[in-house]
Each structure stands twice: as structure tokens, then as C-alpha cells.
PDB file of N, CA and C in Angstrom:
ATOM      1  N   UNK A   1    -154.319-110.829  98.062  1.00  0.00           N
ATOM      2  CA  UNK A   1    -154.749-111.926  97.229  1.00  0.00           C
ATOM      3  C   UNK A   1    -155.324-113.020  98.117  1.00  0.00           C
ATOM      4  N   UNK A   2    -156.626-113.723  97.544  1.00  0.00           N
ATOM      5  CA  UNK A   2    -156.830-114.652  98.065  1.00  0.00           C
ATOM      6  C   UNK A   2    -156.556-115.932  97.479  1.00  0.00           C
ATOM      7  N   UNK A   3    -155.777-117.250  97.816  1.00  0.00           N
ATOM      8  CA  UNK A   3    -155.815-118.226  97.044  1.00  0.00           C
ATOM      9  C   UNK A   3    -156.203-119.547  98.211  1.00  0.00           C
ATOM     10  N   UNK A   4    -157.249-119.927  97.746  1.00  0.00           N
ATOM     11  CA  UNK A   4    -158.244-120.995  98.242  1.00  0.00           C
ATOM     12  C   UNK A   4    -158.592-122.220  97.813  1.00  0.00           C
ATOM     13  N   UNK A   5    -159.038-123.178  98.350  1.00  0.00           N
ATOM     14  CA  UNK A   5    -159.131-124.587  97.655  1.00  0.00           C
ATOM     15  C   UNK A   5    -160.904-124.073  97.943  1.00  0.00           C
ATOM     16  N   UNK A   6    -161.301-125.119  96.843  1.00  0.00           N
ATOM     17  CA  UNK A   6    -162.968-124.793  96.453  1.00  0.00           C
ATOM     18  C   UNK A   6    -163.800-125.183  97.625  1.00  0.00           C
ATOM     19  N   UNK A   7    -163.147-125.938  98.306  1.00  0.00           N
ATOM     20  CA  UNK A   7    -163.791-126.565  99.285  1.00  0.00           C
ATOM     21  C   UNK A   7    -163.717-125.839 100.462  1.00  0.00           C
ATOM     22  N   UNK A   8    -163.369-124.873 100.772  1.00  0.00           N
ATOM     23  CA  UNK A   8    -162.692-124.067 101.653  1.00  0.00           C
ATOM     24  C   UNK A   8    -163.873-124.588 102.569  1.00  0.00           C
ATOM     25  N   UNK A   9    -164.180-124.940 104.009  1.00  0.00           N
ATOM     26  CA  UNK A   9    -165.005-123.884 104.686  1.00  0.00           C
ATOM     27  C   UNK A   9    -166.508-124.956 104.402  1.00  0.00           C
ATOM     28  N   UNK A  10    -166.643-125.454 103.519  1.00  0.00           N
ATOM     29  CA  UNK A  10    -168.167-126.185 103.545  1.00  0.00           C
ATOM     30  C   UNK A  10    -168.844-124.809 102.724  1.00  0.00           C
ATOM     31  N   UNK A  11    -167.927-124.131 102.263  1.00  0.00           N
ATOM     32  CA  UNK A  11    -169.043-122.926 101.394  1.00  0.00           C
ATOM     33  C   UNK A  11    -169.297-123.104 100.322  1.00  0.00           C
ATOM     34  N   UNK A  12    -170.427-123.100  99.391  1.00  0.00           N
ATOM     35  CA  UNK A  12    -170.637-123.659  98.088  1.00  0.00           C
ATOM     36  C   UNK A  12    -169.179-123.587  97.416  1.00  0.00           C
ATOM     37  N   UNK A  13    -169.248-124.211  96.261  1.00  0.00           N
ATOM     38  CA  UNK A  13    -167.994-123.896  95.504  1.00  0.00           C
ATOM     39  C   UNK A  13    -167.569-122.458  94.917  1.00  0.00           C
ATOM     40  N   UNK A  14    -168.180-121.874  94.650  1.00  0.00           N
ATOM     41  CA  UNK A  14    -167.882-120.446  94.158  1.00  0.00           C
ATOM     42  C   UNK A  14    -168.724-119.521  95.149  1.00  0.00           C
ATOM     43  N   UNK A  15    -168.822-119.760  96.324  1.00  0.00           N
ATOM     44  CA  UNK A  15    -169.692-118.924  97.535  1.00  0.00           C
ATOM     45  C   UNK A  15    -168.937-117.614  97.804  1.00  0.00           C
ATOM     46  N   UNK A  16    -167.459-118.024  98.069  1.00  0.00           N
ATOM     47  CA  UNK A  16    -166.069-117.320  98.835  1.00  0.00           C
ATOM     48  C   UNK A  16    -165.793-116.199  97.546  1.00  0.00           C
ATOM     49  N   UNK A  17    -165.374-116.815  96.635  1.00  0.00           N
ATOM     50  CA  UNK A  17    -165.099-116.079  95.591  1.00  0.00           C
ATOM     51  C   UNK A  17    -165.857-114.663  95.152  1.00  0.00           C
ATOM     52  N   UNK A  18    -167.498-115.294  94.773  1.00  0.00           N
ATOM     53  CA  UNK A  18    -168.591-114.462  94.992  1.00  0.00           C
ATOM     54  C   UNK A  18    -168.474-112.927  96.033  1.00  0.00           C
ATOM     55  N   UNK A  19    -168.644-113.622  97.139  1.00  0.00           N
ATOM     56  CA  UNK A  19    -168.749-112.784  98.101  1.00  0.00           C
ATOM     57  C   UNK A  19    -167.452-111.708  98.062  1.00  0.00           C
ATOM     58  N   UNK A  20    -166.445-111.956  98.139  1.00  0.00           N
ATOM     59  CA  UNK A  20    -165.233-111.346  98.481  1.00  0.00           C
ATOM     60  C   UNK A  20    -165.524-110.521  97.128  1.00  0.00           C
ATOM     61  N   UNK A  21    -165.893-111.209  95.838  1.00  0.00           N
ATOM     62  CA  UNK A  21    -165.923-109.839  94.765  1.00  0.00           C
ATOM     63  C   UNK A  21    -166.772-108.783  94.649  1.00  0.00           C
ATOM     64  N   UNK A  22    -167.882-109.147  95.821  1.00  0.00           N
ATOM     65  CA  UNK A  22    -168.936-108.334  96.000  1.00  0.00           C
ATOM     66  C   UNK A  22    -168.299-106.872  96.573  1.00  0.00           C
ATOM     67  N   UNK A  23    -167.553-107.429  97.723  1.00  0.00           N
ATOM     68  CA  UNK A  23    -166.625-106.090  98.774  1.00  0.00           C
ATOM     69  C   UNK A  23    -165.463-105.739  98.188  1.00  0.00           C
ATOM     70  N   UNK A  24    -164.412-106.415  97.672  1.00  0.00           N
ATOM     71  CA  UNK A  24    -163.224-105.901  97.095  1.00  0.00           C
ATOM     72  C   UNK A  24    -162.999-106.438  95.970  1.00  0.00           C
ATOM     73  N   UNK A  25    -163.599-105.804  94.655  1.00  0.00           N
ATOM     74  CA  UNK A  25    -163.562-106.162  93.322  1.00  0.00           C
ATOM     75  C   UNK A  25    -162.197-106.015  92.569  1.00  0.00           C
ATOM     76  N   UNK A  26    -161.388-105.371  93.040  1.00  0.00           N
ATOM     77  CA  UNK A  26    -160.041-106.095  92.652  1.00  0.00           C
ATOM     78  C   UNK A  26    -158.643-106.681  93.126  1.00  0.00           C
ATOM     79  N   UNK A  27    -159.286-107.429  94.384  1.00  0.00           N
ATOM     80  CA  UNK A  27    -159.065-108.200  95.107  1.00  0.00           C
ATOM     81  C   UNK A  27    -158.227-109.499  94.097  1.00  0.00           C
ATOM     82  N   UNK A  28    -157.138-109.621  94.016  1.00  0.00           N
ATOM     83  CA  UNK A  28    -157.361-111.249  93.403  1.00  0.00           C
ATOM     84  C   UNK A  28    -157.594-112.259  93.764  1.00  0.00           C
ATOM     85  N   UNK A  29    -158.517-112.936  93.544  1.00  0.00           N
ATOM     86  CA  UNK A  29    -158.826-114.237  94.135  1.00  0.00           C
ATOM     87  C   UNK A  29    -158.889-115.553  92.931  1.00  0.00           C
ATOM     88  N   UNK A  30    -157.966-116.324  93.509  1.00  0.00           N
ATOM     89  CA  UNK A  30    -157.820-117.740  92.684  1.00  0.00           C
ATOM     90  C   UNK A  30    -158.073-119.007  93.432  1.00  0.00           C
ATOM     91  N   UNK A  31    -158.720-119.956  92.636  1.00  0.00           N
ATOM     92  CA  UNK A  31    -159.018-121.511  93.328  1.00  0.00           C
ATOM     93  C   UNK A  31    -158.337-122.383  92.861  1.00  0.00           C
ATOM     94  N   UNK A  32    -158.099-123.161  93.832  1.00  0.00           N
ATOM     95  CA  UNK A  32    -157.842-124.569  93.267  1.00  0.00           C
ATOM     96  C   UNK A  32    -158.383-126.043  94.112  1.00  0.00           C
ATOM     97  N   UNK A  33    -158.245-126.805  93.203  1.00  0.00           N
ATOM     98  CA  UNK A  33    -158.783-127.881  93.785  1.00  0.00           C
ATOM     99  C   UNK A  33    -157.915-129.082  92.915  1.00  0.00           C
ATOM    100  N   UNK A  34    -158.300-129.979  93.933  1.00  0.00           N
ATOM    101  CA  UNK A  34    -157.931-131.345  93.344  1.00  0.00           C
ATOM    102  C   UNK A  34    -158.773-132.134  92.487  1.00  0.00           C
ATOM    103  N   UNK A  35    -159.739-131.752  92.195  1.00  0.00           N
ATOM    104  CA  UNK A  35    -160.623-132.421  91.615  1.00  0.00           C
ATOM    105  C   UNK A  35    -160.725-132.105  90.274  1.00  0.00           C
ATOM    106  N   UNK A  36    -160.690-133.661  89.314  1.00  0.00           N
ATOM    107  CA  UNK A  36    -160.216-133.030  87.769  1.00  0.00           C
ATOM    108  C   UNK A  36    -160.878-132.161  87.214  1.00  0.00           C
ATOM    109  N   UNK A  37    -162.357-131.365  87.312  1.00  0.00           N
ATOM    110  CA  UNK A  37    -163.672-130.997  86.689  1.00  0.00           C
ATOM    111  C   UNK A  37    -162.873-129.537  87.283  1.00  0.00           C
ATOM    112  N   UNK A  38    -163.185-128.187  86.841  1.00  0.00           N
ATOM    113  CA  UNK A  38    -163.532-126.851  87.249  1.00  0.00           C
ATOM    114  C   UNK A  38    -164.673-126.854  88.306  1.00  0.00           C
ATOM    115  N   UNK A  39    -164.763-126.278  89.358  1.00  0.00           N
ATOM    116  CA  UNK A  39    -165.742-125.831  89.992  1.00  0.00           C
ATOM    117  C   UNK A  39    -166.913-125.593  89.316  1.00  0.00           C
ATOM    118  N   UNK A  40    -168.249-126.517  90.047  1.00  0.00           N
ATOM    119  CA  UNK A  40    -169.508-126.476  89.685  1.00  0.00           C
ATOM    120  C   UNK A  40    -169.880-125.204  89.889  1.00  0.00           C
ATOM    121  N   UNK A  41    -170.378-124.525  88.770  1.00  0.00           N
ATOM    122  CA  UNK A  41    -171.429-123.123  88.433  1.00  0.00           C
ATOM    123  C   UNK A  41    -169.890-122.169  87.815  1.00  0.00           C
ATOM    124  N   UNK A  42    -170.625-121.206  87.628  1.00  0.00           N
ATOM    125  CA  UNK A  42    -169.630-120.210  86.923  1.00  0.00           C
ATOM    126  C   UNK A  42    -168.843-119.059  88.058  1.00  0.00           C
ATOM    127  N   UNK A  43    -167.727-118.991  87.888  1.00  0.00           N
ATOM    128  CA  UNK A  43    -166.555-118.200  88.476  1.00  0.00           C
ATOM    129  C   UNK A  43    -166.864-117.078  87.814  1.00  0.00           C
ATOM    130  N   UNK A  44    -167.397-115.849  89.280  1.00  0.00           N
ATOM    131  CA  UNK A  44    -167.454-114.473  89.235  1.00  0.00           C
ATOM    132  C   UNK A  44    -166.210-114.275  88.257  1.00  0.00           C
ATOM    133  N   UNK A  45    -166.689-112.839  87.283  1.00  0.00           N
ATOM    134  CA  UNK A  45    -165.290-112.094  86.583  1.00  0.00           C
ATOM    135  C   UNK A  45    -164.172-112.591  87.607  1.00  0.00           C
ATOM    136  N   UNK A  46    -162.765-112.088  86.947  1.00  0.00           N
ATOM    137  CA  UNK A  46    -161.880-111.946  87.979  1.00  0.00           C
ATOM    138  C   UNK A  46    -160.836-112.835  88.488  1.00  0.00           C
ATOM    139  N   UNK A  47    -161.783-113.941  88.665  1.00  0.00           N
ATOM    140  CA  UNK A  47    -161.186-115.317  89.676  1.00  0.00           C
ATOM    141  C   UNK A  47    -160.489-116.097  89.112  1.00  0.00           C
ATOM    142  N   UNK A  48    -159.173-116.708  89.302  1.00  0.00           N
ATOM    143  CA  UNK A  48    -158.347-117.593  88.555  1.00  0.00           C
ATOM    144  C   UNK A  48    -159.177-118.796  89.101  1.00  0.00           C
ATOM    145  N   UNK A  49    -158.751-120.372  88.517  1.00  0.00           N
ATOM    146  CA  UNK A  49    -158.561-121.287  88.700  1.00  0.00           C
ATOM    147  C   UNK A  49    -157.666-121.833  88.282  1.00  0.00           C
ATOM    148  N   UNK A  50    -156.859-122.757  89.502  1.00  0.00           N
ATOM    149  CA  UNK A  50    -155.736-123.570  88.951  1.00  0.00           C
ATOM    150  C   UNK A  50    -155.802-124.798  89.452  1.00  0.00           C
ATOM    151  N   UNK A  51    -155.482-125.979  88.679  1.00  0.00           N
ATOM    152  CA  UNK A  51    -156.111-127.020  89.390  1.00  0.00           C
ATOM    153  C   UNK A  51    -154.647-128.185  90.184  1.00  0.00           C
ATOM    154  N   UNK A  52    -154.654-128.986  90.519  1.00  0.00           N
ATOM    155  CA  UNK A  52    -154.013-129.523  92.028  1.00  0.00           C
ATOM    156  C   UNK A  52    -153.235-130.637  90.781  1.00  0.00           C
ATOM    157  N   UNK A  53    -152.092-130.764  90.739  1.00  0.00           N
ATOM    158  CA  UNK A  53    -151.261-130.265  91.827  1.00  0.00           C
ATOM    159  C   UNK A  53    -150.316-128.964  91.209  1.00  0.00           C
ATOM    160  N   UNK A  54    -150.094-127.796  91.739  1.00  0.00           N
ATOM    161  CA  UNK A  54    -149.828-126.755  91.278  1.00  0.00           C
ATOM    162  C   UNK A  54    -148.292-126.461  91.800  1.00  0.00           C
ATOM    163  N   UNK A  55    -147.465-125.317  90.832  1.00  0.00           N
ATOM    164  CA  UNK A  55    -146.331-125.188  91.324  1.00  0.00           C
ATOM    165  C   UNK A  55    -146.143-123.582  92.102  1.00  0.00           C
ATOM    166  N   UNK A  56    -145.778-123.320  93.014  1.00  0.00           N
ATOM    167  CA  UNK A  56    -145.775-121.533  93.160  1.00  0.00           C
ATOM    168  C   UNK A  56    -145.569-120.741  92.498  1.00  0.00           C
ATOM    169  N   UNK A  57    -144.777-121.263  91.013  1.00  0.00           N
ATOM    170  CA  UNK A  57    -144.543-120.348  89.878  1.00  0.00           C
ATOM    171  C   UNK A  57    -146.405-120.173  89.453  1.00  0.00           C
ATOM    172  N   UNK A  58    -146.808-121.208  89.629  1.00  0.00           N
ATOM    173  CA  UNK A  58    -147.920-120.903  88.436  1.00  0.00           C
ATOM    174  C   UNK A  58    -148.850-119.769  89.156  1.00  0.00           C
ATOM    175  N   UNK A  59    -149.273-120.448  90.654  1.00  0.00           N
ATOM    176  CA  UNK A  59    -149.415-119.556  91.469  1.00  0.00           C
ATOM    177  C   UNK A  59    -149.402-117.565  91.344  1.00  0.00           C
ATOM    178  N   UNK A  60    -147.860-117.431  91.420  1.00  0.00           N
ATOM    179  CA  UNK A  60    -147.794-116.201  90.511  1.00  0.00           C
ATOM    180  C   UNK A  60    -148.053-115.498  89.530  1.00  0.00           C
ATOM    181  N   UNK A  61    -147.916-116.292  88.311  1.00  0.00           N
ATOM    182  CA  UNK A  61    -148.316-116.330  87.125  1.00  0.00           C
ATOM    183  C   UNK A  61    -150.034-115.784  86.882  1.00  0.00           C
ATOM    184  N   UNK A  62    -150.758-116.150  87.839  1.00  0.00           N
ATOM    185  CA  UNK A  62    -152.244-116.895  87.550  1.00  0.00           C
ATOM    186  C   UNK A  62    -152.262-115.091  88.908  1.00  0.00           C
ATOM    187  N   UNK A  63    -151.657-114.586  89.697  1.00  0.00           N
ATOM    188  CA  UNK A  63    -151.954-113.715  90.890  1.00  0.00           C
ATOM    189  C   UNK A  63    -152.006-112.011  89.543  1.00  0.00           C
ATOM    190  N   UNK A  64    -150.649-112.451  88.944  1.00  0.00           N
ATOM    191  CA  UNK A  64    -150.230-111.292  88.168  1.00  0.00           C
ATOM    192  C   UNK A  64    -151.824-111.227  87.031  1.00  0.00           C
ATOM    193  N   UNK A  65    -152.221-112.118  86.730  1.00  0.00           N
ATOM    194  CA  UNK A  65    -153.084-111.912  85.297  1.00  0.00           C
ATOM    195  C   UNK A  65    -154.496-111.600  85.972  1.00  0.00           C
ATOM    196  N   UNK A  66    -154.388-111.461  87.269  1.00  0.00           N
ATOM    197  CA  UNK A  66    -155.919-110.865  87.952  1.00  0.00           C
ATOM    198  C   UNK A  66    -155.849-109.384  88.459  1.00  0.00           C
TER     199      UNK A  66
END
């Protein structure tokens, strides 16, 4: 599983996500960020978002439903 803040890296906001679903499509990969809005542009199939401030339950929760 990958779980990442949107900002990861200086890579667009949904760059990481993208890419990684390109090579391992059922990979889970979830974002989060602190910022109140969802990530600018649309989240490849697949990808959770959870937004800041998060608990490790949800974490799980959000790993299991990908």
C-alpha cells in the first residue's frame, strides 16, 4: 500500500497516484492532505482520499475498501 500526502515530492497532485496505477493496478494507494478542497483534477480508479487530520483506524478502513 501506498499512503501519501498530495504534496509528496513537488509531483503534481495526482502525478504519484497516476503513475503507480499505471505499473501496479492493484496496488492500494490513498492520499491525504491537509488542505480542506480534494486534490485538484480527478483521482485515477482505485485511489482513496482521506483528508488531515486522520486517525489509523480510518487509515485501515479506507486500505481495506481498495
Amino acid at each position: 500500500m501506498i499512503f501519501a500526502d498530495v504534496r509528496l515530492g513537488g509531483l503534481e497532485e495526482v502525478g504519484l497516484p497516476r503513475e503507480v496505477k499505471l505499473c501496479w493496478l492493484l496496488l492500494p494507494v490513498i492520499l491525504t492532505s491537509g488542505a480542506s478542497a480534494r486534490p485538484r483534477g480527478e483521482l485515477p480508479l482505485g485511489v482513496g482520499y482521506i483528508a488531515k487530520p486522520w486517525q489509523p483506524l480510518d487509515v485501515m478502513i479506507a486500505a481495506k475498501r481498495r
